[in-house]
PDB file of N, CA and C in Angstrom:
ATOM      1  N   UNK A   1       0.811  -1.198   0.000  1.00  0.00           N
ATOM      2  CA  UNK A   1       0.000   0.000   0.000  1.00  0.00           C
ATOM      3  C   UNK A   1       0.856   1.265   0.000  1.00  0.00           C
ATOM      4  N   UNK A   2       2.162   1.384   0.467  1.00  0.00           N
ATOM      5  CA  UNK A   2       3.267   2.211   0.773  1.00  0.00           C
ATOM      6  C   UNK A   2       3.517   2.673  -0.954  1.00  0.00           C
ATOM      7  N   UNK A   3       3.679   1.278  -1.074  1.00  0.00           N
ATOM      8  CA  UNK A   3       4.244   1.903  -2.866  1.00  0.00           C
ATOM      9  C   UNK A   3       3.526   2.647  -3.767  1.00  0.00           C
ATOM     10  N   UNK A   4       1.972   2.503  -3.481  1.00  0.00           N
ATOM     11  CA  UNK A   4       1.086   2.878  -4.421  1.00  0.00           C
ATOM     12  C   UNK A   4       0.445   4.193  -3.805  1.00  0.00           C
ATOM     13  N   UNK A   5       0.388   4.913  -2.652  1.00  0.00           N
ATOM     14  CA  UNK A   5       0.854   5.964  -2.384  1.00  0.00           C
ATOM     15  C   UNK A   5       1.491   6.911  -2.698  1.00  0.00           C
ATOM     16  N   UNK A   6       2.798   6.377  -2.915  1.00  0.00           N
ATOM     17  CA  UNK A   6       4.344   6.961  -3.701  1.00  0.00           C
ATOM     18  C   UNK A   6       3.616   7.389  -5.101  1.00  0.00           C
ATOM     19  N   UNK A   7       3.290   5.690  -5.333  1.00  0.00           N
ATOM     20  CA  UNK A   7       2.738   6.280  -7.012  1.00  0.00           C
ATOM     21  C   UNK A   7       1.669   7.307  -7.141  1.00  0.00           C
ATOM     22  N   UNK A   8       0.719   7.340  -6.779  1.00  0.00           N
ATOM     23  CA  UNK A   8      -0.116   8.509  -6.756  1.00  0.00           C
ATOM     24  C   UNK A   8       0.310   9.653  -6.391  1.00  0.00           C
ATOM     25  N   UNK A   9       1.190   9.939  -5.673  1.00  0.00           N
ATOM     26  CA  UNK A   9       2.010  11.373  -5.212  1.00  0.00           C
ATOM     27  C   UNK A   9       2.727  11.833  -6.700  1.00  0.00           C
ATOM     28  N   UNK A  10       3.331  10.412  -7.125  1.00  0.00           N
ATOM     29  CA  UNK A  10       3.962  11.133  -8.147  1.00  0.00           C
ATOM     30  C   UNK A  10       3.476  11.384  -9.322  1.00  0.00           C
ATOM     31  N   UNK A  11       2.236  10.676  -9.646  1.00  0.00           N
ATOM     32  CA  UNK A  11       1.701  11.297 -10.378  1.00  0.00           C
ATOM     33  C   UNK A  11       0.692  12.650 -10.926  1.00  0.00           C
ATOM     34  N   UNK A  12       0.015  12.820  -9.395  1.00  0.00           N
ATOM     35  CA  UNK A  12       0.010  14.139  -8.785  1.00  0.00           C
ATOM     36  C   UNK A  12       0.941  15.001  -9.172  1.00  0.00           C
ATOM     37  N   UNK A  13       2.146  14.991  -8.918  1.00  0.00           N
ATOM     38  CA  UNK A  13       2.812  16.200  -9.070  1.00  0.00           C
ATOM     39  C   UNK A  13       3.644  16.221 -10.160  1.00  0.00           C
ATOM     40  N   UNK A  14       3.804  15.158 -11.101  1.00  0.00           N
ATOM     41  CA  UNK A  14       4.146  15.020 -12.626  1.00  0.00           C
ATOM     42  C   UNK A  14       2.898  15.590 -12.990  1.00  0.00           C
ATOM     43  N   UNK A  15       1.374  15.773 -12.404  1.00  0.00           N
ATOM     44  CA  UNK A  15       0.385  16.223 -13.675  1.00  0.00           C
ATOM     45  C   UNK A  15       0.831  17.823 -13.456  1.00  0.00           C
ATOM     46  N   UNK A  16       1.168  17.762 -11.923  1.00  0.00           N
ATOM     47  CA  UNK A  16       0.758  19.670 -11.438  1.00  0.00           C
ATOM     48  C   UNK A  16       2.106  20.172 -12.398  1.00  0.00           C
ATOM     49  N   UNK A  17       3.045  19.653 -12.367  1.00  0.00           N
ATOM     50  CA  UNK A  17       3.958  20.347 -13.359  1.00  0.00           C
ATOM     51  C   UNK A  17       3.945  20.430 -14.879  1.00  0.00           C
ATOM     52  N   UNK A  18       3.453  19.372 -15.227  1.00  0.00           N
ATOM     53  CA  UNK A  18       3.378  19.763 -16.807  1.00  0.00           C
ATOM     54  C   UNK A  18       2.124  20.784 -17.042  1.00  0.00           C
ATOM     55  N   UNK A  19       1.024  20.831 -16.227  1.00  0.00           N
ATOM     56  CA  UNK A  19       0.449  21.827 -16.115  1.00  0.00           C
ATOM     57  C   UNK A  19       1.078  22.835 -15.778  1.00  0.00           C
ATOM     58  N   UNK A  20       1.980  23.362 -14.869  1.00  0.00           N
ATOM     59  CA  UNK A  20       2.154  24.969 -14.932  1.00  0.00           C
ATOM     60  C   UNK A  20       3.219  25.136 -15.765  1.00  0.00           C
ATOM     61  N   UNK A  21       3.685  23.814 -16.278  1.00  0.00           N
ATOM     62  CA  UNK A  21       4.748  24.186 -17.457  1.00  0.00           C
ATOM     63  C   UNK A  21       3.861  25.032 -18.734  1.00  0.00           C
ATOM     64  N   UNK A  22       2.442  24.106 -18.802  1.00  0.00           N
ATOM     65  CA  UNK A  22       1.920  24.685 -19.941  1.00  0.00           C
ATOM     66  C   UNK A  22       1.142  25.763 -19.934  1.00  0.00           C
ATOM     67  N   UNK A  23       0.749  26.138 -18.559  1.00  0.00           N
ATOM     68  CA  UNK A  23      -0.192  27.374 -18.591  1.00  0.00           C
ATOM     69  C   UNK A  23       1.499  28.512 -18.847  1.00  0.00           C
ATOM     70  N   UNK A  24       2.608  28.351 -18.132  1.00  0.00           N
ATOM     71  CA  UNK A  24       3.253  29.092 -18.681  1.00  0.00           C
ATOM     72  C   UNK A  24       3.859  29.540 -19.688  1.00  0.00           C
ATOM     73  N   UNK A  25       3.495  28.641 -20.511  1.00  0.00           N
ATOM     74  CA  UNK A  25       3.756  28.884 -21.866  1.00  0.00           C
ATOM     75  C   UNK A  25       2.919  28.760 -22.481  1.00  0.00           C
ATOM     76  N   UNK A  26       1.451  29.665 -22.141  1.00  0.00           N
ATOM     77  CA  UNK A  26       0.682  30.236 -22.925  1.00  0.00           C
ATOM     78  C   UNK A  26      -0.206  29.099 -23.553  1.00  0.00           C
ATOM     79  N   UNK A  27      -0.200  28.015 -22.828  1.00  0.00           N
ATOM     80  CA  UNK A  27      -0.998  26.662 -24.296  1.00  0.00           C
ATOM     81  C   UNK A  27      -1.970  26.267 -23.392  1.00  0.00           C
ATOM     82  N   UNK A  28      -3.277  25.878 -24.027  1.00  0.00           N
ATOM     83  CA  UNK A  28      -4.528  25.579 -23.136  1.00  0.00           C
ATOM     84  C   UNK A  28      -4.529  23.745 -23.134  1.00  0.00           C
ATOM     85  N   UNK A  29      -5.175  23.367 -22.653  1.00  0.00           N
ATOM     86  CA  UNK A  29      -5.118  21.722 -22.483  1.00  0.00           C
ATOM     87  C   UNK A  29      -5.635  21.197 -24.264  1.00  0.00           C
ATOM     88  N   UNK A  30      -6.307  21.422 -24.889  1.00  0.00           N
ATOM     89  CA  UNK A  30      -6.905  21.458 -25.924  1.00  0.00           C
ATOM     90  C   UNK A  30      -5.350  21.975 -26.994  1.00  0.00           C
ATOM     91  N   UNK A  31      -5.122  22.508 -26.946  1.00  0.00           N
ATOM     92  CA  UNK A  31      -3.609  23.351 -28.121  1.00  0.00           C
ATOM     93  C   UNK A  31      -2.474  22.099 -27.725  1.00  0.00           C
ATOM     94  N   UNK A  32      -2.359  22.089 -26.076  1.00  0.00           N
ATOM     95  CA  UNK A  32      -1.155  21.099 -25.586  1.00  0.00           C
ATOM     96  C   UNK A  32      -1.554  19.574 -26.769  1.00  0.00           C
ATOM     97  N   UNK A  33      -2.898  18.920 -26.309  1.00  0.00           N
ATOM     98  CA  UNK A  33      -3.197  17.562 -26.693  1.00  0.00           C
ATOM     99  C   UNK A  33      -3.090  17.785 -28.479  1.00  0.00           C
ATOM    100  N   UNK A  34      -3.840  19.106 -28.904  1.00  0.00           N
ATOM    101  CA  UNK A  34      -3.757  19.115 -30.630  1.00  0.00           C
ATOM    102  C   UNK A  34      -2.274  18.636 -30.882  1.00  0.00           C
ATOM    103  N   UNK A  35      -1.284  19.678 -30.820  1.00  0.00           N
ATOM    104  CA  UNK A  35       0.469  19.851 -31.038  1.00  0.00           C
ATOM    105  C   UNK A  35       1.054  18.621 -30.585  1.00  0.00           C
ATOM    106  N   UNK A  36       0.345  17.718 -29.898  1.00  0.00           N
ATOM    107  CA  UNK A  36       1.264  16.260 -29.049  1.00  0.00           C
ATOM    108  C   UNK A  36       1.041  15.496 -30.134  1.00  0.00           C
ATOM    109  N   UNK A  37      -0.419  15.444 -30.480  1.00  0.00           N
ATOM    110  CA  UNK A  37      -0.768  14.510 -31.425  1.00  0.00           C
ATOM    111  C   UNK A  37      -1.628  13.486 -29.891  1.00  0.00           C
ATOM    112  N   UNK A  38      -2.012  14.138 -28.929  1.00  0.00           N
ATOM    113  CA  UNK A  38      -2.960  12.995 -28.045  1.00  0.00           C
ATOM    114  C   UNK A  38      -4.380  13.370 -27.815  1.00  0.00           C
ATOM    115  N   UNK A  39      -5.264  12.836 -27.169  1.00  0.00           N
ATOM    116  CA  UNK A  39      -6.405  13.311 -27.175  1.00  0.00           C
ATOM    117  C   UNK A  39      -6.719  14.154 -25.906  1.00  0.00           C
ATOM    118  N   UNK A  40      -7.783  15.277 -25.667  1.00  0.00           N
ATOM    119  CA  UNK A  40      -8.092  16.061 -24.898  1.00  0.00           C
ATOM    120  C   UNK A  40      -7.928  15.385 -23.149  1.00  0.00           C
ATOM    121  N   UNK A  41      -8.490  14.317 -23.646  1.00  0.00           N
ATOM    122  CA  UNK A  41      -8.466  13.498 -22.423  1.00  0.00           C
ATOM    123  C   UNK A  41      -7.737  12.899 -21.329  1.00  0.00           C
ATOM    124  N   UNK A  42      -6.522  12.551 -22.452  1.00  0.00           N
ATOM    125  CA  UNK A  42      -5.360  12.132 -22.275  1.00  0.00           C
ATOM    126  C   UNK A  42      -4.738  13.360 -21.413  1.00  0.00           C
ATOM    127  N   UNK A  43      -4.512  14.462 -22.072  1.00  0.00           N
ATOM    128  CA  UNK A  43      -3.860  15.472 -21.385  1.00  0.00           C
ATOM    129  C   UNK A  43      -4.464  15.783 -19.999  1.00  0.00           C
ATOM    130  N   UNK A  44      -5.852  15.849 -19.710  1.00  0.00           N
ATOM    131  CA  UNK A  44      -6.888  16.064 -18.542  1.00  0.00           C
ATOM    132  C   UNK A  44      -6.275  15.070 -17.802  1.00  0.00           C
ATOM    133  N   UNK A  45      -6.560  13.979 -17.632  1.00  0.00           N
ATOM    134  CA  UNK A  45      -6.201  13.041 -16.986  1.00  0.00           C
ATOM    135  C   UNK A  45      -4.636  12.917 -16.241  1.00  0.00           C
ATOM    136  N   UNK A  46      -4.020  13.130 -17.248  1.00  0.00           N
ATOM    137  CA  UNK A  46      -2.046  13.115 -16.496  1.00  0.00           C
ATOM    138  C   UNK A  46      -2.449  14.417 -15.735  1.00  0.00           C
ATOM    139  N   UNK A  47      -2.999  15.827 -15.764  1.00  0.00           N
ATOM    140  CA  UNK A  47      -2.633  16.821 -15.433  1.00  0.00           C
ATOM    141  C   UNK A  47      -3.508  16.682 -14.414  1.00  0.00           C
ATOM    142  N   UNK A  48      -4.440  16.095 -14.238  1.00  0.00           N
ATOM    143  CA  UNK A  48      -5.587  15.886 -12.708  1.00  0.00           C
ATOM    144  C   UNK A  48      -4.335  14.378 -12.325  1.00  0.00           C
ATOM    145  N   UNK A  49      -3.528  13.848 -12.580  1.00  0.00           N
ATOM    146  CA  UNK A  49      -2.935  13.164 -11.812  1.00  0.00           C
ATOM    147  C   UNK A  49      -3.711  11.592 -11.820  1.00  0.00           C
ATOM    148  N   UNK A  50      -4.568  11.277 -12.671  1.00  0.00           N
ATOM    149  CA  UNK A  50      -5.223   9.758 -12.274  1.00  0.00           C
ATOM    150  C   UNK A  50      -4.562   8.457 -13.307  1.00  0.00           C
ATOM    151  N   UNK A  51      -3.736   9.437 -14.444  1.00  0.00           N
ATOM    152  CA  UNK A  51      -2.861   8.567 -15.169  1.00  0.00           C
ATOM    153  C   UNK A  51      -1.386   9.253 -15.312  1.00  0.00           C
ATOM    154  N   UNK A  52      -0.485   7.595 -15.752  1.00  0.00           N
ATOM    155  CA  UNK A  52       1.176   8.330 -15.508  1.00  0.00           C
ATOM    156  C   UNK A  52       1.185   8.144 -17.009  1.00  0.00           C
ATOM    157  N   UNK A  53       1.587   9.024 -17.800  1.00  0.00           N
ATOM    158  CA  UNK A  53       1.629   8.878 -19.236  1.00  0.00           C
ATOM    159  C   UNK A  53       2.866   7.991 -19.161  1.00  0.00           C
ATOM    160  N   UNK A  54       2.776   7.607 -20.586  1.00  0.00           N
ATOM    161  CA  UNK A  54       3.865   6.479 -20.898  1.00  0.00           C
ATOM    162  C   UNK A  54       4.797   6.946 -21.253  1.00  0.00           C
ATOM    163  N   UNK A  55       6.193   6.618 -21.678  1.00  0.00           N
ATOM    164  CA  UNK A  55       7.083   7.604 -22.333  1.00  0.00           C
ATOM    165  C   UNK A  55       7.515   8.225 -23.164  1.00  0.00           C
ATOM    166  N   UNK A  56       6.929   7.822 -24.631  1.00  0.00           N
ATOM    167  CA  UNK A  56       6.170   8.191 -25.516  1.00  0.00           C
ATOM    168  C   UNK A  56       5.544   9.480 -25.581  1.00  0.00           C
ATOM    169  N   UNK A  57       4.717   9.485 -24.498  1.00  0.00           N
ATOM    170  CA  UNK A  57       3.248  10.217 -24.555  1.00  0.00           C
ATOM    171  C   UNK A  57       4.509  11.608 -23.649  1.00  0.00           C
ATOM    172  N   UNK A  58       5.763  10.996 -22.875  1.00  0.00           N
ATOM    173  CA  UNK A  58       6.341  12.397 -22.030  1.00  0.00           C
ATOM    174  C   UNK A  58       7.197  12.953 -22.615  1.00  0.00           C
ATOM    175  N   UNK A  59       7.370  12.262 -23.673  1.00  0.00           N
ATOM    176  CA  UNK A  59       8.103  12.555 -25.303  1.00  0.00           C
ATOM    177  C   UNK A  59       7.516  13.453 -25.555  1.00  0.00           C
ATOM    178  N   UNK A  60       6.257  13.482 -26.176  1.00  0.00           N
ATOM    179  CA  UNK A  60       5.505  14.175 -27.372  1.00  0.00           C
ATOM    180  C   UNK A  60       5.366  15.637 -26.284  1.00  0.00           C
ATOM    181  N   UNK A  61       4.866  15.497 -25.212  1.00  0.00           N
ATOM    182  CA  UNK A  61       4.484  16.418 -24.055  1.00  0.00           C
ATOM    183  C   UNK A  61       5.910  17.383 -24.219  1.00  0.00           C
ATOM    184  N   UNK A  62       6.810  17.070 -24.205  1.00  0.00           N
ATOM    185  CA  UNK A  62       8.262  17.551 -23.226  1.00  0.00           C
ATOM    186  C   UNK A  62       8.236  18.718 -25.086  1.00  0.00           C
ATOM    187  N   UNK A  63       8.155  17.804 -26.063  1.00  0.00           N
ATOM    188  CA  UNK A  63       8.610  18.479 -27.366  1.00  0.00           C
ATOM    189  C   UNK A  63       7.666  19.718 -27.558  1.00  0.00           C
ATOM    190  N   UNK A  64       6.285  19.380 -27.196  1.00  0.00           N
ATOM    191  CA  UNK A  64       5.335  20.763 -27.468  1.00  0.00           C
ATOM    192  C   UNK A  64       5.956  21.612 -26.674  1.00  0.00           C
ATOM    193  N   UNK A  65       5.964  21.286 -25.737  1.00  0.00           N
ATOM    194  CA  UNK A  65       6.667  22.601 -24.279  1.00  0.00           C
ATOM    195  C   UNK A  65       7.887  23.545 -24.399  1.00  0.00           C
ATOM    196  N   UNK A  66       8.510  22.854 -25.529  1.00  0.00           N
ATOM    197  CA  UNK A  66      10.446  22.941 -25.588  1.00  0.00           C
ATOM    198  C   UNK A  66      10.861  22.772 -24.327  1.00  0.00           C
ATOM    199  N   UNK A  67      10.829  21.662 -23.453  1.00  0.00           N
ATOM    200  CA  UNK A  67      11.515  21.309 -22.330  1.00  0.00           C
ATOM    201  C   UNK A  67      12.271  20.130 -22.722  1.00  0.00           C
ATOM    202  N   UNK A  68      13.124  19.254 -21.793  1.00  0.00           N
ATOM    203  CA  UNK A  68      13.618  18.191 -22.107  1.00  0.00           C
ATOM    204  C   UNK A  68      12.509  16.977 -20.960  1.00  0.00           C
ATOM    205  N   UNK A  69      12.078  15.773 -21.304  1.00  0.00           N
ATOM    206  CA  UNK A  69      11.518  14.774 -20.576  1.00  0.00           C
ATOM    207  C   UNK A  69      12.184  15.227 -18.686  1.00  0.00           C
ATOM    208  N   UNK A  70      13.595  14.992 -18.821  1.00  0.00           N
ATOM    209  CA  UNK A  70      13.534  15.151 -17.447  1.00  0.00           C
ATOM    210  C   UNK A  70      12.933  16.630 -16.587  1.00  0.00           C
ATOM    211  N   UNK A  71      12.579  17.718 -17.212  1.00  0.00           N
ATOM    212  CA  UNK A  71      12.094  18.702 -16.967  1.00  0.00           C
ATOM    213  C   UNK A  71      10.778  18.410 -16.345  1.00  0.00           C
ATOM    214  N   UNK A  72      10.236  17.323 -17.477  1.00  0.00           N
ATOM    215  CA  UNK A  72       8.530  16.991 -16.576  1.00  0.00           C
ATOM    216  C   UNK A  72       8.663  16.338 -15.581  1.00  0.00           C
ATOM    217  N   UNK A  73       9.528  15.673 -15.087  1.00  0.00           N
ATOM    218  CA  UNK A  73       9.301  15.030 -13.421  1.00  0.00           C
ATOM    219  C   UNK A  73       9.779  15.559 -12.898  1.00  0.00           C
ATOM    220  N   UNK A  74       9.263  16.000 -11.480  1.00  0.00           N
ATOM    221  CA  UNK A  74       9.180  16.719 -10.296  1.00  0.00           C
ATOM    222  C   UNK A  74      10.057  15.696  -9.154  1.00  0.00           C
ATOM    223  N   UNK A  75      11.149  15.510  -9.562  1.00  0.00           N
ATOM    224  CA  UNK A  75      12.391  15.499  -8.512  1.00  0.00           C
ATOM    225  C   UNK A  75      13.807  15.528  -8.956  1.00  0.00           C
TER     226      UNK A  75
END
């Protein structure tokens, strides 16, 4: 139960950051998911924290943003 805790924390705060990555750079959840190539949903979901995108998906994310992948995790 310890571990899956962990996991939900971190996905929590992998969503809260790629969110204020993207409100700071001006892109709405809808512009982020168009430019990734994912669906509206997809983006909602990592950024409310109830899914850990795959790496792929922190690929496509990191490239709309101009960040690098390790930029989106929060440690």
């Amino acid at each position: 139960m310890a571990n899956e805790k962990k996991l939900q924390e971190l996905r929590h705060a992998l969503g809260r950051n790629i969110q204020q990555i993207r409100k700071t750079k001006g892109l709405t959840q809808e512009e982020l998911a168009e430019k990734a190539g994912l669906a509206l949903t997809s983006v909602a979901y990592i950024e409310a924290g109830y899914n850990f995108p795959a790496f792929g998906t922190m690929y496509k994310i990191s490239k709309v943003l101009g960040i690098k992948i390790k930029d989106l995790i929060p440690f």
